[in-house]
Protein backbone atom coordinates (compact mmCIF):
# COMPACT_ATOMS: atom_id res chain seq x y z
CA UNK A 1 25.36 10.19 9.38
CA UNK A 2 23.93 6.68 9.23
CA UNK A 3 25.51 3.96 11.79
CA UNK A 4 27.71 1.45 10.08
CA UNK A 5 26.20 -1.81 10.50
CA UNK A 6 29.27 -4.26 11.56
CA UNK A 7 28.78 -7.85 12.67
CA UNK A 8 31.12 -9.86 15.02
CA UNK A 9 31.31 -13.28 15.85
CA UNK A 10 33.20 -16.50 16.35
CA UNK A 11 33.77 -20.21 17.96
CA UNK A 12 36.06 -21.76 20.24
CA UNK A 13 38.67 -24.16 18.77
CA UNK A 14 38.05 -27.51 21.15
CA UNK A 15 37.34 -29.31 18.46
CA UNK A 16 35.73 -29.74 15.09
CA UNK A 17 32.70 -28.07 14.36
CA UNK A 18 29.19 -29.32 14.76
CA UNK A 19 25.23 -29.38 13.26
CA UNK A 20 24.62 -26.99 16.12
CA UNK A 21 27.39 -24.70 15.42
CA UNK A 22 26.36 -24.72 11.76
CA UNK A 23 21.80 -23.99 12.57
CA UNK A 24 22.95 -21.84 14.75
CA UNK A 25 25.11 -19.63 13.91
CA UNK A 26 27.54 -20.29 10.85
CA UNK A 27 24.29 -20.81 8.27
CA UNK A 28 23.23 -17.77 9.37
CA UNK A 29 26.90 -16.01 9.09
CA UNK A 30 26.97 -17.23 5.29
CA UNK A 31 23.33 -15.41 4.74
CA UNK A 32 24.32 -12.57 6.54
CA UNK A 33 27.93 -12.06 4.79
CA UNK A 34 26.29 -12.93 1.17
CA UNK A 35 23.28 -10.24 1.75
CA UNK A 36 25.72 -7.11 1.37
CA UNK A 37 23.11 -5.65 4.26
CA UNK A 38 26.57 -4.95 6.69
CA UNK A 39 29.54 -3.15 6.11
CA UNK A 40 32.13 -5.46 7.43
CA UNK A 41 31.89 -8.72 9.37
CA UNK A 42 34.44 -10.39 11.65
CA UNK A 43 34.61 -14.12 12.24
CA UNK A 44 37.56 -14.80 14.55
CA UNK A 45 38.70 -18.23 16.17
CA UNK A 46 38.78 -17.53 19.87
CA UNK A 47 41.76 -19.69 21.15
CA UNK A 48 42.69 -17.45 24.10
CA UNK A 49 39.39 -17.41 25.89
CA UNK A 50 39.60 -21.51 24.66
CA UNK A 51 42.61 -21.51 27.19
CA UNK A 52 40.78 -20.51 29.82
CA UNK A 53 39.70 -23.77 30.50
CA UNK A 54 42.03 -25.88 28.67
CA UNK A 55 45.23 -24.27 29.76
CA UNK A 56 46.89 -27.46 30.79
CA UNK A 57 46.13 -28.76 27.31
CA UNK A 58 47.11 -26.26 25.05
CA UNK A 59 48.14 -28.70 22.18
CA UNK A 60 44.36 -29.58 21.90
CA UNK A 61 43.70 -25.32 21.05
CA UNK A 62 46.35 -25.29 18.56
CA UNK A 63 45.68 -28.32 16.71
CA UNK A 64 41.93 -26.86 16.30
CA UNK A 65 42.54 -23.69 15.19
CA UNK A 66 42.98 -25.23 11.74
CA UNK A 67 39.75 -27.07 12.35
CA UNK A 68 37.87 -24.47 12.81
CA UNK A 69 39.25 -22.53 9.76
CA UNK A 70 38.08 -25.49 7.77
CA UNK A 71 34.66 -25.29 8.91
CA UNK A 72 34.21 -22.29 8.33
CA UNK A 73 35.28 -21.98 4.41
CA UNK A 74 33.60 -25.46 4.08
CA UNK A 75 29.95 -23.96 5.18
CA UNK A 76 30.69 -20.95 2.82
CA UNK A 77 32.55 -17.81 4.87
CA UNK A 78 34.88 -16.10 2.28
CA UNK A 79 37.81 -14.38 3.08
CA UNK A 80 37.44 -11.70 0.73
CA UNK A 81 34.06 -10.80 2.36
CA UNK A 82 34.63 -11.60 5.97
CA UNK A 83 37.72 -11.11 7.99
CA UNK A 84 39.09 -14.41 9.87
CA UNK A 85 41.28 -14.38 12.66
CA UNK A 86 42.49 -15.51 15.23
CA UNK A 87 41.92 -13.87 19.17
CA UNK A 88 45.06 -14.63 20.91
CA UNK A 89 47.00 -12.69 17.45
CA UNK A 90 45.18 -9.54 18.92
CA UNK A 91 46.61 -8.28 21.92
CA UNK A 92 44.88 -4.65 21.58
CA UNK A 93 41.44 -7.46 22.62
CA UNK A 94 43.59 -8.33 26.15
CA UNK A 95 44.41 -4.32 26.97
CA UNK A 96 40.41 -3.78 26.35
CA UNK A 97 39.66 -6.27 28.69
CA UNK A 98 42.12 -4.92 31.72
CA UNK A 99 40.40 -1.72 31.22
CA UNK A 100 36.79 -3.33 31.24
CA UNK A 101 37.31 -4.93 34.08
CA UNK A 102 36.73 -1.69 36.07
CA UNK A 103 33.48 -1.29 35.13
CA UNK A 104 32.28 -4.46 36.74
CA UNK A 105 32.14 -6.00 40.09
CA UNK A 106 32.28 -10.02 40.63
CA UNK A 107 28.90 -10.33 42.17
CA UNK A 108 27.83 -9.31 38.87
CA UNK A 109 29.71 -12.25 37.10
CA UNK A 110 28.65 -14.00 39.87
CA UNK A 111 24.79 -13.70 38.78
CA UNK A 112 25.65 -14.48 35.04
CA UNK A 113 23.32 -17.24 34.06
CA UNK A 114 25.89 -18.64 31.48
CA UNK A 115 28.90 -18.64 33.56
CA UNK A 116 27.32 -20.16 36.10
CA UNK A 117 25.67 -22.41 33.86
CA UNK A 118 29.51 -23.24 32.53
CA UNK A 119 30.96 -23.57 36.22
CA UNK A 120 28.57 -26.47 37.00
CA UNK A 121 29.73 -28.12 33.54
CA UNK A 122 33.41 -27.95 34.10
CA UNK A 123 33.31 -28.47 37.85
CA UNK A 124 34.70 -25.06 38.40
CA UNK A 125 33.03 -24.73 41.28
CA UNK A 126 35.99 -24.99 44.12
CA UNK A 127 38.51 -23.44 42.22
CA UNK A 128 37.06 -21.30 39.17
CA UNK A 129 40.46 -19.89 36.84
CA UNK A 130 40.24 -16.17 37.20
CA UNK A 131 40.54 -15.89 33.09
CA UNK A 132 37.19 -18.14 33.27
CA UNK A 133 35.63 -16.56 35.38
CA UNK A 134 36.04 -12.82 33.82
CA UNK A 135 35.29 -14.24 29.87
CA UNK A 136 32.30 -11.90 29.67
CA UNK A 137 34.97 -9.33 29.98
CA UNK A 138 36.62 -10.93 27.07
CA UNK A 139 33.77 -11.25 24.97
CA UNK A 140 33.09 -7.57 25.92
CA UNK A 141 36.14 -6.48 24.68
CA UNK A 142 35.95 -8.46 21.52
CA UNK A 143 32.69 -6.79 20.38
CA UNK A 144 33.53 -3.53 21.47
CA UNK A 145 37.28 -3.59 19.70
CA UNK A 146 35.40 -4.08 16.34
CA UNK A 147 32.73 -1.65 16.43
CA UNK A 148 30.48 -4.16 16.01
CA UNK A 149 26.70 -3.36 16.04
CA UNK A 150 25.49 -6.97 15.57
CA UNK A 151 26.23 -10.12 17.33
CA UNK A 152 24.77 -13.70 15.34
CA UNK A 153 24.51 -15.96 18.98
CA UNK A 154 22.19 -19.00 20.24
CA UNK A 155 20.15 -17.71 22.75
CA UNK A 156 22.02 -19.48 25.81
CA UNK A 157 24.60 -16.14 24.80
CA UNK A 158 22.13 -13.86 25.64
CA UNK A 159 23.08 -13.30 29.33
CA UNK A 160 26.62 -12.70 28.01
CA UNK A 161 25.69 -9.88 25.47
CA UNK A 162 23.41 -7.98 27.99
CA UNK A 163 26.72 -8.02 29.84
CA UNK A 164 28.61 -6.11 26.93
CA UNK A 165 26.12 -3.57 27.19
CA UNK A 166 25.83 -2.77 30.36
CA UNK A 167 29.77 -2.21 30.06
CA UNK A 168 29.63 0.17 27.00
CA UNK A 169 26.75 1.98 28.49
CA UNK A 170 28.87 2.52 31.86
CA UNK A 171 32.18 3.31 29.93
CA UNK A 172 30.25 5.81 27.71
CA UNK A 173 28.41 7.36 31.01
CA UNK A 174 31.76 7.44 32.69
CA UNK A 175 33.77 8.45 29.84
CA UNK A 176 31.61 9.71 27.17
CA UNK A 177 30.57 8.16 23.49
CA UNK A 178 33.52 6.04 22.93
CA UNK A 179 32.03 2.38 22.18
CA UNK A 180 29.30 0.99 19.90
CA UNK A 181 26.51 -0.96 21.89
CA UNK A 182 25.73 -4.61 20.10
CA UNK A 183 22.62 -5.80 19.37
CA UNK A 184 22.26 -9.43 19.66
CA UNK A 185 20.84 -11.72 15.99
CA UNK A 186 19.22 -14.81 17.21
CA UNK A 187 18.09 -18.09 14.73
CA UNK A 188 14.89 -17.51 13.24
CA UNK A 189 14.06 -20.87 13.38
CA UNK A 190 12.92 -21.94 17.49
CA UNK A 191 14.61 -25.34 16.49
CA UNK A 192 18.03 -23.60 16.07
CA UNK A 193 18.16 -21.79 18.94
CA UNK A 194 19.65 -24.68 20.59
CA UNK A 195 19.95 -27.99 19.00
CA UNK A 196 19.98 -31.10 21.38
CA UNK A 197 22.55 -33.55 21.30
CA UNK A 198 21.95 -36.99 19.35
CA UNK A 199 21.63 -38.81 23.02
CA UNK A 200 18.43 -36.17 23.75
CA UNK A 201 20.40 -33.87 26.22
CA UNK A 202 19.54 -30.26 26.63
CA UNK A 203 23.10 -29.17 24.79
CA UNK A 204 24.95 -30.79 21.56
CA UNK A 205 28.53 -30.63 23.40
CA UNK A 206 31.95 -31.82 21.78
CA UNK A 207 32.68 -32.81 25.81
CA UNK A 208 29.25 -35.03 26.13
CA UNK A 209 30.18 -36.74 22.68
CA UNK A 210 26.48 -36.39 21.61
CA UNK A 211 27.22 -34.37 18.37
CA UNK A 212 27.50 -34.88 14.30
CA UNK A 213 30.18 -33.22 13.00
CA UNK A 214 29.87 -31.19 9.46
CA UNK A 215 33.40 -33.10 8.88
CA UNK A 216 31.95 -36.51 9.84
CA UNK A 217 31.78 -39.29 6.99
CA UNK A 218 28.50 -40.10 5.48
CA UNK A 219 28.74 -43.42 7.64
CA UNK A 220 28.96 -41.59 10.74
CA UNK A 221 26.05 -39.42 10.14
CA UNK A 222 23.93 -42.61 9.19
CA UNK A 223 25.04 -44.19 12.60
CA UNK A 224 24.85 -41.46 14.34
CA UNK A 225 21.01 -40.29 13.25
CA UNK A 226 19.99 -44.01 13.50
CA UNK A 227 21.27 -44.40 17.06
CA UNK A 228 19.75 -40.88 17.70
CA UNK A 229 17.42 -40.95 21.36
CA UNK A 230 13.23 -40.37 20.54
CA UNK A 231 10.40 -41.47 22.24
CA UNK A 232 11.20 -44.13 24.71
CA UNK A 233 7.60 -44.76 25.20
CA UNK A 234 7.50 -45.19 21.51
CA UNK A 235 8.16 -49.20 21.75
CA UNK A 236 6.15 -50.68 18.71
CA UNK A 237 5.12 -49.08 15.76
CA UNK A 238 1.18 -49.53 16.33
CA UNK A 239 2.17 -47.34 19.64
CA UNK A 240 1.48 -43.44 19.96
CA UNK A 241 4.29 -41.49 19.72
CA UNK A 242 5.19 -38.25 21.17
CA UNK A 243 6.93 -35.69 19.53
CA UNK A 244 7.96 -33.00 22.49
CA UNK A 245 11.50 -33.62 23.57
CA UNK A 246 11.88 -36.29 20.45
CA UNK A 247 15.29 -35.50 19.55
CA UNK A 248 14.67 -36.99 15.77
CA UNK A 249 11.51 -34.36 15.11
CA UNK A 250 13.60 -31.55 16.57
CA UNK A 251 16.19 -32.14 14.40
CA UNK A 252 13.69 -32.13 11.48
CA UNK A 253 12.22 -29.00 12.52
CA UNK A 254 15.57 -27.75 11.89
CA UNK A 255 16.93 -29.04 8.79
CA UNK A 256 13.63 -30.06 6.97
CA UNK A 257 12.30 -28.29 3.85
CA UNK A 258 9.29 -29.02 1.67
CA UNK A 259 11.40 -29.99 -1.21
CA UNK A 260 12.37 -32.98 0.60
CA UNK A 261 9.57 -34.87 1.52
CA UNK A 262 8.91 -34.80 -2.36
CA UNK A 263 12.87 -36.30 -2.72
CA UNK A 264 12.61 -38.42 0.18
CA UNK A 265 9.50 -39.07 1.89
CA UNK A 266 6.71 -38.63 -1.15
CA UNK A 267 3.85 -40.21 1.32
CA UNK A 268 3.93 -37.30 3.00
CA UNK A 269 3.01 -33.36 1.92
CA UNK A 270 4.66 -31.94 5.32
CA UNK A 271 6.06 -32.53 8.49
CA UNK A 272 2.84 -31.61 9.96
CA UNK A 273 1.63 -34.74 8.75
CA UNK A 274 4.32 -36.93 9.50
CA UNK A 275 4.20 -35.64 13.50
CA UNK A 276 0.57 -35.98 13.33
CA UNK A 277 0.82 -39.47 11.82
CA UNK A 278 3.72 -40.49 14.59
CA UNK A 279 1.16 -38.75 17.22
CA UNK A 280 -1.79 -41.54 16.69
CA UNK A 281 0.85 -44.83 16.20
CA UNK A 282 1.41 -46.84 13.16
CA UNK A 283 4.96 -45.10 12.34
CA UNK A 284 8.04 -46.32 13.32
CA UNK A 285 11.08 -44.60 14.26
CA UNK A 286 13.37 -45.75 11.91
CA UNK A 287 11.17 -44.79 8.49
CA UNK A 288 11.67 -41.17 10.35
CA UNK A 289 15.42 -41.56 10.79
CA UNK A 290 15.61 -42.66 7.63
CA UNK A 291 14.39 -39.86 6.25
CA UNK A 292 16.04 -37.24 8.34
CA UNK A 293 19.20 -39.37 7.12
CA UNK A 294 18.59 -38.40 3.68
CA UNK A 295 17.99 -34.70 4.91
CA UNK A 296 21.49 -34.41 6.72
CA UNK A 297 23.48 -35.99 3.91
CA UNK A 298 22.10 -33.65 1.67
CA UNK A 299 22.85 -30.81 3.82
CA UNK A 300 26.65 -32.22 4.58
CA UNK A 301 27.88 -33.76 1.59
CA UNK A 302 28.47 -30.66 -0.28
CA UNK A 303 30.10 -29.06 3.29
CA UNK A 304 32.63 -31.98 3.51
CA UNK A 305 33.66 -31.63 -0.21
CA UNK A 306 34.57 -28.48 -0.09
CA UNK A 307 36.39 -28.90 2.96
CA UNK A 308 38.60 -31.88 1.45
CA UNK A 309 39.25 -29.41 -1.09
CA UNK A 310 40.63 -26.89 1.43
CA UNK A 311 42.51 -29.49 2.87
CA UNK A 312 44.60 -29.59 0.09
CA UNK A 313 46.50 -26.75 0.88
CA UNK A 314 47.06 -26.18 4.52
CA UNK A 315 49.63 -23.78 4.15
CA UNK A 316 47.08 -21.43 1.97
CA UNK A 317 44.55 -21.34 5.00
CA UNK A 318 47.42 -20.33 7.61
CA UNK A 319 47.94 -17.07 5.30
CA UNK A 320 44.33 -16.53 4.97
CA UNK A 321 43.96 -16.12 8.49
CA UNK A 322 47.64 -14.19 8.91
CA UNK A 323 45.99 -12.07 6.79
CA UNK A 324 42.44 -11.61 8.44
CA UNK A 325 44.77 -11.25 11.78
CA UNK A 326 46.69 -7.87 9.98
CA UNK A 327 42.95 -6.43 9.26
CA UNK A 328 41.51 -7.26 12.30
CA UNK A 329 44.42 -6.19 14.65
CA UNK A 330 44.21 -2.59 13.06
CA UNK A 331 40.42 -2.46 13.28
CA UNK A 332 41.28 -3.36 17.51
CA UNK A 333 44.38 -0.79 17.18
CA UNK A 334 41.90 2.26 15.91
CA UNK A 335 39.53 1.36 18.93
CA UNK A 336 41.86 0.95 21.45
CA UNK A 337 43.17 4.33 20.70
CA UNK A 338 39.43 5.95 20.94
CA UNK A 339 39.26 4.04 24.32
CA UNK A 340 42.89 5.53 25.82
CA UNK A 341 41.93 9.26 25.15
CA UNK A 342 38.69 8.85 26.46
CA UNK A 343 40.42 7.27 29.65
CA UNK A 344 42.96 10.04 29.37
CA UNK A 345 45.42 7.59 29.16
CA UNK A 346 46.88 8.68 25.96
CA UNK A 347 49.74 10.76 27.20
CA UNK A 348 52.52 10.87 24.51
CA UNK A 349 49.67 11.75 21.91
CA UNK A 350 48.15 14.57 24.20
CA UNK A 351 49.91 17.25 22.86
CA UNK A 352 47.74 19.75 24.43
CA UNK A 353 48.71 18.02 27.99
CA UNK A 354 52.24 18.14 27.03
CA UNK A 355 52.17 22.04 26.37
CA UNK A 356 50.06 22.69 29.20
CA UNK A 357 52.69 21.07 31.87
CA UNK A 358 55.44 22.65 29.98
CA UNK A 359 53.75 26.30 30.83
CA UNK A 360 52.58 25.07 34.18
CA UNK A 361 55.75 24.10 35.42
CA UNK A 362 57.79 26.78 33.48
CA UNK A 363 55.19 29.56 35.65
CA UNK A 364 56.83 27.79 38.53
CA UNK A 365 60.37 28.68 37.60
């Protein structure tokens, strides 16, 4: 019997969704759900493992959970061919994770690359929440709860998928075949993998305030990409430039197509050219931003229209994902069950155990 081919995977609601968010991942998500290659894909809104680190602000988590929704039908996800939810509306996801959190020891979380990278970013280190701490756990148990056999992540999520795995493989050792184990989908494009913030920093971050928004005005985006960091060696025009670490050319490598340098930038047949020219001198950095101007509105204009148009009629979204939250929670329901006989935790649906202590005992009479 051939594998069904599930994908899972979602954002945290701290804010409105970026560029990165969108090469990353949710560009991908709208190939992916529009290819009919997968069976069933879940995009949920993760606002519980949001609190992990926000818990003193919860109001900022709730007020983005609609943000997030809006995103996401703006770039394209549709509800009748993906389900959206929302974590926290799961609980089956928070009984997964108690149980998962057997099957590894904290030295292990210890020697996760991204949590620790995420400790140094929050200043976690003296006094890291427990629910912070444990969120590979959490992810764990998301995957696992939706039989999911692909996971669309940037690469920095790479540590925390290996971690899934190595917690279905020991539940299934321990256990036997109970849980699916994911396979992780990177960006095709190197670019995507992980777009730089607009200041040059290794991560576009809603916290550093170094990102363009897919809801940002076409005014912000033009400020945004002409205040955008490049070369700073790259003083006069005359001067060679250099293109490694140039936040600008990264960015093109991203978003760029052949299509429009002929729309935009007609001097030019590539964007081979137009490094090469920057390389040797005589081209400035703002004909470039210019240009990759051009390229973003095109890219975002039709993402913030449909948005406004979703905006319309909040109430509509808030049933969409009541609705994704019904599907989803009986996808996590069916698992959860799986994962309690395995355990031998299922006792009022063991019938067989039942009978069996009835004769033992009744022997003892």
């Amino acid at each position: 019997m051939k594998k069904e081919k599930i994908i899972l995977t979602g954002d945290r609601p701290t804010g409105r969704l970026h560029i990165g968010h969108y090469v990353g991942s949710l560009k991908g998500r709208v190939e992916l759900q529009n290819a009919d290659d997968y069976s069933k894909m879940f995009v949920f809104i993760a606002d519980s493992q949001a609190l992990t680190d926000n818990i003193d602000n919860p109001e900022k988590v709730r007020q983005n959970v609609i943000e997030v929704a809006l995103d996401y039908l703006a770039c394209g996800l549709d509800p009748e061919k993906a389900t959206i939810f929302i974590q926290s509306q799961i609980p089956e996801l928070c009984e997964l994770t108690f149980y998962y959190m057997d099957l590894v020891s904290v030295s292990r979380l210890q020697r996760n690359p991204t949590v620790k990278t995420e400790i140094q970013m929050r200043n976690f280190e003296a006094s890291i929440p427990v629910g912070f701490f444990t969120y590979p756990i959490s992810q764990a148990a998301d995957i696992t709860a939706f039989r999911a056999t692909t996971v669309p992540v940037g690469e920095d999520q790479e540590p925390m998928l290996e971690q899934a795995r190595e917690i279905v493989r020991r539940f299934n050792h321990i256990y036997g075949e109970t849980l699916v184990e994911p396979e992780i989908l990177l960006p095709q494009n190197a670019a995507c993998l992980r777009l730089p913030g607009t200041d040059g920093k290794a991560k576009m971050s809603k916290s550093l305030g170094n990102c363009i928004y897919l809801s940002d005005t076409a005014d912000e985006v033009q400020k945004k990409v002409m205040s955008m960091y490049t070369d700073p060696g790259h003083i006069r025009v005359q001067d060679p430039g250099k293109i490694e670490g140039n936040t600008v050319f990264t960015y093109l490598d991203a978003f760029s197509r052949p299509e429009h340098f002929e729309r935009y930038l007609p001097d030019y047949p590539n964007l081979a050219e137009l490094k090469a020219h920057y390389q040797r001198g005589g081209l400035g950095d703002v004909k470039v931003k210019r240009f990759l101007n051009a390229i973003m509105q095109e890219t975002l204009e039709p993402i913030r229209n449909r948005r406004k148009e979703f905006e319309k009629d909040i109430p509509a979204i808030y049933e969409m994902l009541r609705k994704g939250c019904e599907v989803a929670r009986a996808a996590a329901a069916d698992t959860l069950s799986d994962v309690k006989k395995a355990m031998k935790i299922n006792y009022f649906d063991d019938k067989e155990l039942i009978e069996e202590q009835a004769r033992r005992f009744a022997a003892n009479q």
